[in-house]
N, C-alpha and C. Protein backbone atom coordinates (compact mmCIF):
# COMPACT_ATOMS: atom_id res chain seq x y z
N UNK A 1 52.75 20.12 110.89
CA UNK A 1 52.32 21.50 110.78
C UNK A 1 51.95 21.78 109.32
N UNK A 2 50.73 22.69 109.12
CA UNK A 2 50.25 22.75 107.79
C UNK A 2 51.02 24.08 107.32
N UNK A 3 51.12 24.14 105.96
CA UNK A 3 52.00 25.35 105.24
C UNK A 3 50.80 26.25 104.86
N UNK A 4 50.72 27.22 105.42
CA UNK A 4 49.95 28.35 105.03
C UNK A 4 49.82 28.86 103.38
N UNK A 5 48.51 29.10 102.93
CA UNK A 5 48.73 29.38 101.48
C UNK A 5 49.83 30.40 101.08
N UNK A 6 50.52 31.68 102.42
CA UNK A 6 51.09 32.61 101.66
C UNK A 6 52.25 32.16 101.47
N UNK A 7 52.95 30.70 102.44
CA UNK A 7 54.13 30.19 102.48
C UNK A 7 54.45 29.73 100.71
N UNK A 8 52.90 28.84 100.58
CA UNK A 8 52.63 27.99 99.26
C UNK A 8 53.35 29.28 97.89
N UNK A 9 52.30 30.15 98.19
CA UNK A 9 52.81 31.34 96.89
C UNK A 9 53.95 31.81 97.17
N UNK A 10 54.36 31.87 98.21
CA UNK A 10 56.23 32.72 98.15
C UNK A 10 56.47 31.76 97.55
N UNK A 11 56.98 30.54 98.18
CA UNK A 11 57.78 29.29 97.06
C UNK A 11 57.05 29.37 95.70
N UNK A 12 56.48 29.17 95.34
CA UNK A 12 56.05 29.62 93.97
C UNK A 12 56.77 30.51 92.95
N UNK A 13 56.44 31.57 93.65
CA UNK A 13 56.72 33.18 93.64
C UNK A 13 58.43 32.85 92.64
N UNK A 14 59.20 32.34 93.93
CA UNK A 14 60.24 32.36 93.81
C UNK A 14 61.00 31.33 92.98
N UNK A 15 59.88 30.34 92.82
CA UNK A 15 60.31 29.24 92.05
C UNK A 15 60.60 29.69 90.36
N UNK A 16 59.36 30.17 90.20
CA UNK A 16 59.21 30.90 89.03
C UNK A 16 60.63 31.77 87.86
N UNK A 17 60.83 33.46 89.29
CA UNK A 17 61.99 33.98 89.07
C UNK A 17 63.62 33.36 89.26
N UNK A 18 63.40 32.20 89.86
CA UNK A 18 65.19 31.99 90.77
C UNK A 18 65.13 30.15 89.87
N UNK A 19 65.99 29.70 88.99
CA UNK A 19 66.28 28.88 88.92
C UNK A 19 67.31 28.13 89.67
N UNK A 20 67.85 28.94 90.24
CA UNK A 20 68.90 28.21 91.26
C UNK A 20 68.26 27.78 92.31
N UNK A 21 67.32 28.56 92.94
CA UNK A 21 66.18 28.12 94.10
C UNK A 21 65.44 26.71 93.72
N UNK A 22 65.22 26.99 92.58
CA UNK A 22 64.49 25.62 92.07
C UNK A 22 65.31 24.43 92.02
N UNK A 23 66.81 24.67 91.89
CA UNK A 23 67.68 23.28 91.89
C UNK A 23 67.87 23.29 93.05
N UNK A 24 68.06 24.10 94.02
CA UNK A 24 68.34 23.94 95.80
C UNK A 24 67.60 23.24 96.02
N UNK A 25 65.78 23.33 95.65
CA UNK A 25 65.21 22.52 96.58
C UNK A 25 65.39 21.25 95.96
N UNK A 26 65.00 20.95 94.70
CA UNK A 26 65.21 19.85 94.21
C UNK A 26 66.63 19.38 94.58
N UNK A 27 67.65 19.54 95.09
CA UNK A 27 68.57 19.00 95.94
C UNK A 27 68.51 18.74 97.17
N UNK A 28 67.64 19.28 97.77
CA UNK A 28 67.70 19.25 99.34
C UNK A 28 66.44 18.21 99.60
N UNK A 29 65.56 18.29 98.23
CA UNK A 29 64.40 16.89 98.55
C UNK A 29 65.41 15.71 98.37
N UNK A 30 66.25 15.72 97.55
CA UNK A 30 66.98 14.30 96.79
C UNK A 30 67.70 13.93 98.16
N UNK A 31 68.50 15.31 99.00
CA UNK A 31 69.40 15.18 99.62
C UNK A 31 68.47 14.17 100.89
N UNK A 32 67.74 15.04 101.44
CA UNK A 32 66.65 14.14 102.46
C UNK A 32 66.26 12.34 102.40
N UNK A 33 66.36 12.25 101.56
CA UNK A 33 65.88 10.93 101.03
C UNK A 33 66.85 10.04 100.81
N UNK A 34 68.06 10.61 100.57
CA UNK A 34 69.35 9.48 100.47
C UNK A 34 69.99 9.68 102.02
N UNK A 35 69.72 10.60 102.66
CA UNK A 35 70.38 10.63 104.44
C UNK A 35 68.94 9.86 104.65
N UNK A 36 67.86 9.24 104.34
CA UNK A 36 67.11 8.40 105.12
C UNK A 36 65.84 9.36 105.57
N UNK A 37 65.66 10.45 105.44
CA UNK A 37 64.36 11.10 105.83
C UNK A 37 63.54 11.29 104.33
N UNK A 38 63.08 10.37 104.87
CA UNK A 38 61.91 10.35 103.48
C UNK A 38 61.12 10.89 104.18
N UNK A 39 60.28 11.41 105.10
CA UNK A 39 59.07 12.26 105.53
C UNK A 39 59.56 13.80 104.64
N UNK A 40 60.73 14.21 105.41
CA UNK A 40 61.38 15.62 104.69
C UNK A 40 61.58 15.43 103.17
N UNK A 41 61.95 14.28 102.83
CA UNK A 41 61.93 14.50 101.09
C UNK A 41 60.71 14.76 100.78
N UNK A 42 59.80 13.52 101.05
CA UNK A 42 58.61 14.28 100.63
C UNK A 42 58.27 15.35 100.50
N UNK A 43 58.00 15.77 101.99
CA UNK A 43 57.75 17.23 101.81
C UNK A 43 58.17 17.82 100.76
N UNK A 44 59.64 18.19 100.62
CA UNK A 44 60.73 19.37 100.08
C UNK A 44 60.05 18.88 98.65
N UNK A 45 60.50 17.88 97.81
CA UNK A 45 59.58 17.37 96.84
C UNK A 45 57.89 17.83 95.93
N UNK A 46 57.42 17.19 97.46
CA UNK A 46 56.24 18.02 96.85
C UNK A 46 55.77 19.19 96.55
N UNK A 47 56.71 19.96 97.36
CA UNK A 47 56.99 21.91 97.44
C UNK A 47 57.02 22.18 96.11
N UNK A 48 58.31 21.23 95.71
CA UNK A 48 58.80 21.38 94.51
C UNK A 48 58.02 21.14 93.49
N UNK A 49 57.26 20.07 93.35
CA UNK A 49 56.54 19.60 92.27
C UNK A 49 55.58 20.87 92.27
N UNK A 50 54.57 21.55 93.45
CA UNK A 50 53.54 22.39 93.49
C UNK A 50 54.38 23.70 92.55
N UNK A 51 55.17 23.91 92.93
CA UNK A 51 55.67 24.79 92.76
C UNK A 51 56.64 25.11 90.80
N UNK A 52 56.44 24.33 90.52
CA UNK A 52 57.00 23.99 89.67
C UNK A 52 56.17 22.99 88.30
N UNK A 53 56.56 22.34 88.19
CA UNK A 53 56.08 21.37 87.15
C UNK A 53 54.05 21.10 87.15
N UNK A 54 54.58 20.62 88.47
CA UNK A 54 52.62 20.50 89.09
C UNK A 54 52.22 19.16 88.85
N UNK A 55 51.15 18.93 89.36
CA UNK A 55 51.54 17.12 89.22
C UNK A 55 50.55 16.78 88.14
N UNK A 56 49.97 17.77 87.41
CA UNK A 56 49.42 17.59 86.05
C UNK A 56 50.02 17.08 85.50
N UNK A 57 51.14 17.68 85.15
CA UNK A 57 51.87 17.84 83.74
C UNK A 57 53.12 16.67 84.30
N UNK A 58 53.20 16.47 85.56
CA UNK A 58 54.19 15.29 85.88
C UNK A 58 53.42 14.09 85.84
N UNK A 59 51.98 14.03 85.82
CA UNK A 59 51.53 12.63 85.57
C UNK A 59 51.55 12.23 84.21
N UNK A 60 51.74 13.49 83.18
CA UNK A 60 52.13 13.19 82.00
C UNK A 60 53.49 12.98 81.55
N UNK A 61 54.33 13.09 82.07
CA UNK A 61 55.58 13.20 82.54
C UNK A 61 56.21 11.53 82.58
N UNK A 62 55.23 11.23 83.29
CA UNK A 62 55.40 9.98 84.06
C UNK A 62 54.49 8.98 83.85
N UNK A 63 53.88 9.11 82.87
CA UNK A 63 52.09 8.20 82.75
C UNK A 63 51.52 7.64 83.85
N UNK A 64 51.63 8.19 84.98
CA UNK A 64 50.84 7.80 86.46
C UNK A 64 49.78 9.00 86.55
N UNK A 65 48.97 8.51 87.12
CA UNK A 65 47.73 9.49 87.60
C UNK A 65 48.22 10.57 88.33
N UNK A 66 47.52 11.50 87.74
CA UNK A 66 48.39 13.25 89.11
C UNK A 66 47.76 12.61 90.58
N UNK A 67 46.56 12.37 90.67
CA UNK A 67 46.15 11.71 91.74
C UNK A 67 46.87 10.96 93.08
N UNK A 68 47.86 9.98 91.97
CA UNK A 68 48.27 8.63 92.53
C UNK A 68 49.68 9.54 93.39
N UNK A 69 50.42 10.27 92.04
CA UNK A 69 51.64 11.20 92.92
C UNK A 69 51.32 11.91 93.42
N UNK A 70 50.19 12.72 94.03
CA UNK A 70 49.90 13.68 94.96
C UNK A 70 49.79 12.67 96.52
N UNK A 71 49.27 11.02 96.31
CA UNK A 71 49.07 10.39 97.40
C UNK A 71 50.47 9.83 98.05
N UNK A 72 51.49 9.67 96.84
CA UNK A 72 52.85 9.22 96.79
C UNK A 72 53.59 10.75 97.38
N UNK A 73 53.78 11.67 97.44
CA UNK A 73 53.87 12.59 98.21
C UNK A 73 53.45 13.10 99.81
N UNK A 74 52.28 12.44 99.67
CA UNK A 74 51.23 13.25 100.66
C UNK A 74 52.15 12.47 102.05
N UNK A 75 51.54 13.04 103.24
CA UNK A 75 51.77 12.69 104.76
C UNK A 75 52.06 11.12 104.98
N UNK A 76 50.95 9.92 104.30
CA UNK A 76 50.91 8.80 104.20
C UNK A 76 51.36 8.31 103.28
N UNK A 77 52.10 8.77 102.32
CA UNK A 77 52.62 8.07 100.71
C UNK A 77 53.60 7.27 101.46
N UNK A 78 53.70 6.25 100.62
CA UNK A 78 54.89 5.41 100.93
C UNK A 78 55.36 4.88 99.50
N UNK A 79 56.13 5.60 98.91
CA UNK A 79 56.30 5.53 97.29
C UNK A 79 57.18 4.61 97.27
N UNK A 80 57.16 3.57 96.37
CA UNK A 80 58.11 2.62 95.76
C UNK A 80 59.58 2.86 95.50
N UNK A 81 60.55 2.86 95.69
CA UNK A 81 61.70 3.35 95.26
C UNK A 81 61.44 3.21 93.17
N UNK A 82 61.18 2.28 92.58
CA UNK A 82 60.61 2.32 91.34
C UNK A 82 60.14 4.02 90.50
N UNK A 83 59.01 3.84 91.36
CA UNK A 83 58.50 5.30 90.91
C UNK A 83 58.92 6.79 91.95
N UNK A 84 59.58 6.23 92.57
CA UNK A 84 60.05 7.71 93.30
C UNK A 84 61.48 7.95 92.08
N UNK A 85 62.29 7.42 91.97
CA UNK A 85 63.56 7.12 91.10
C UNK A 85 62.79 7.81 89.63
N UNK A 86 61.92 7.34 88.99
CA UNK A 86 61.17 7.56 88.06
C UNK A 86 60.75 9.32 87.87
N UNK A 87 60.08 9.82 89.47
CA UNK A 87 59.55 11.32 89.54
C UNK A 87 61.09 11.83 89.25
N UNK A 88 61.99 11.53 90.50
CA UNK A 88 63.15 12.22 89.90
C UNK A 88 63.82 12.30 88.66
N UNK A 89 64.06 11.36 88.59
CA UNK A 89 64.33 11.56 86.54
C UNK A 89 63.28 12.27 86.05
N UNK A 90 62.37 12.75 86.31
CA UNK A 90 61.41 13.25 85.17
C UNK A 90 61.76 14.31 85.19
N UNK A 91 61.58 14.75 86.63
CA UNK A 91 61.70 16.20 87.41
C UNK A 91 63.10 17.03 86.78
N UNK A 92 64.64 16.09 86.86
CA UNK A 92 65.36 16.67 86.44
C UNK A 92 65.67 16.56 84.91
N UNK A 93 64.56 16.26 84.01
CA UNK A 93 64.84 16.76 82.90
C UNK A 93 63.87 17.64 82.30
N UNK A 94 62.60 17.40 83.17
CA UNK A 94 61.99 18.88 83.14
C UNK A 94 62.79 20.41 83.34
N UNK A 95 63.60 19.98 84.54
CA UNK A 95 64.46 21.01 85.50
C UNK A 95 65.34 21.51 83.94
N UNK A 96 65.78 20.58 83.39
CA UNK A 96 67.02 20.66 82.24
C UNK A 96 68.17 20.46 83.47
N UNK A 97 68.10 19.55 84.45
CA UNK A 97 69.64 19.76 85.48
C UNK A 97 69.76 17.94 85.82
N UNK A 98 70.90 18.12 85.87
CA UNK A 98 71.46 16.46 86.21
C UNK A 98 72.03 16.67 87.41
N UNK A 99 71.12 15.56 88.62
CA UNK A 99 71.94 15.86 89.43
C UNK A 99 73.33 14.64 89.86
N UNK A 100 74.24 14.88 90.99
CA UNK A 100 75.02 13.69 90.36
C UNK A 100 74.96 13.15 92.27
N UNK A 101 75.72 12.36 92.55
CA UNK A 101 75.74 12.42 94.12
C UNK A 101 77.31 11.60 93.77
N UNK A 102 77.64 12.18 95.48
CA UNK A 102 79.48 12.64 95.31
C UNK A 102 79.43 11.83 97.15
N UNK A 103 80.33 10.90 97.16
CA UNK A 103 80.75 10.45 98.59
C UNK A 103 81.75 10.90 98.66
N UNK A 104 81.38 11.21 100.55
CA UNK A 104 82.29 11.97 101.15
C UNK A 104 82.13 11.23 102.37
N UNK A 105 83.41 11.58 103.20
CA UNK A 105 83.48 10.88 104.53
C UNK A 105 84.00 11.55 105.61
């Protein structure tokens, strides 16, 4: 299902004013991806990146083409653990937030 542009600008919107919103999602992409749904990380991810950083300024971020991470995101990306590991570190020191991961059973 495609995200409507007004969906695109609320997250935006909100990305902007709510820094806690901005670490939720950037948790809930990380979270997706270590339970094994990498389709949903993506997604949540790329929300995030649009919404946030932008993949301009993360290809500078990251010296990869904005191009290459918009395709590493997209429906068909199939990103390397290498450079997916890589966006996240960038992301959370753009963010200024460390995230940590905690087992539980």
């Amino acid at each position: 299902m495609a995200l409507t542009r007004d969906f695109k600008v609320s997250v935006q919107t909100r990305a902007e004013s709510d820094p806690e919103f901005r670490e939720r999602l950037l948790k809930e992409g990380v979270e997706c991806l270590l339970a094994g749904n990498l389709e949903s990380g993506k997604i949540v991810l790329r929300d995030y990146i649009n919404a946030t950083v932008g993949f301009e300024e993360l290809g500078s971020l990251t010296g990869k083409p904005p191009k290459s991470l918009m395709r590493m995101f997209g429906p068909s990306g199939n990103p390397q653990a290498r450079n997916l590991f890589e966006v996240i570190s960038r992301i959370q020191q753009h963010e200024g937030v460390q995230l940590e991961v905690n087992a539980v059973r």
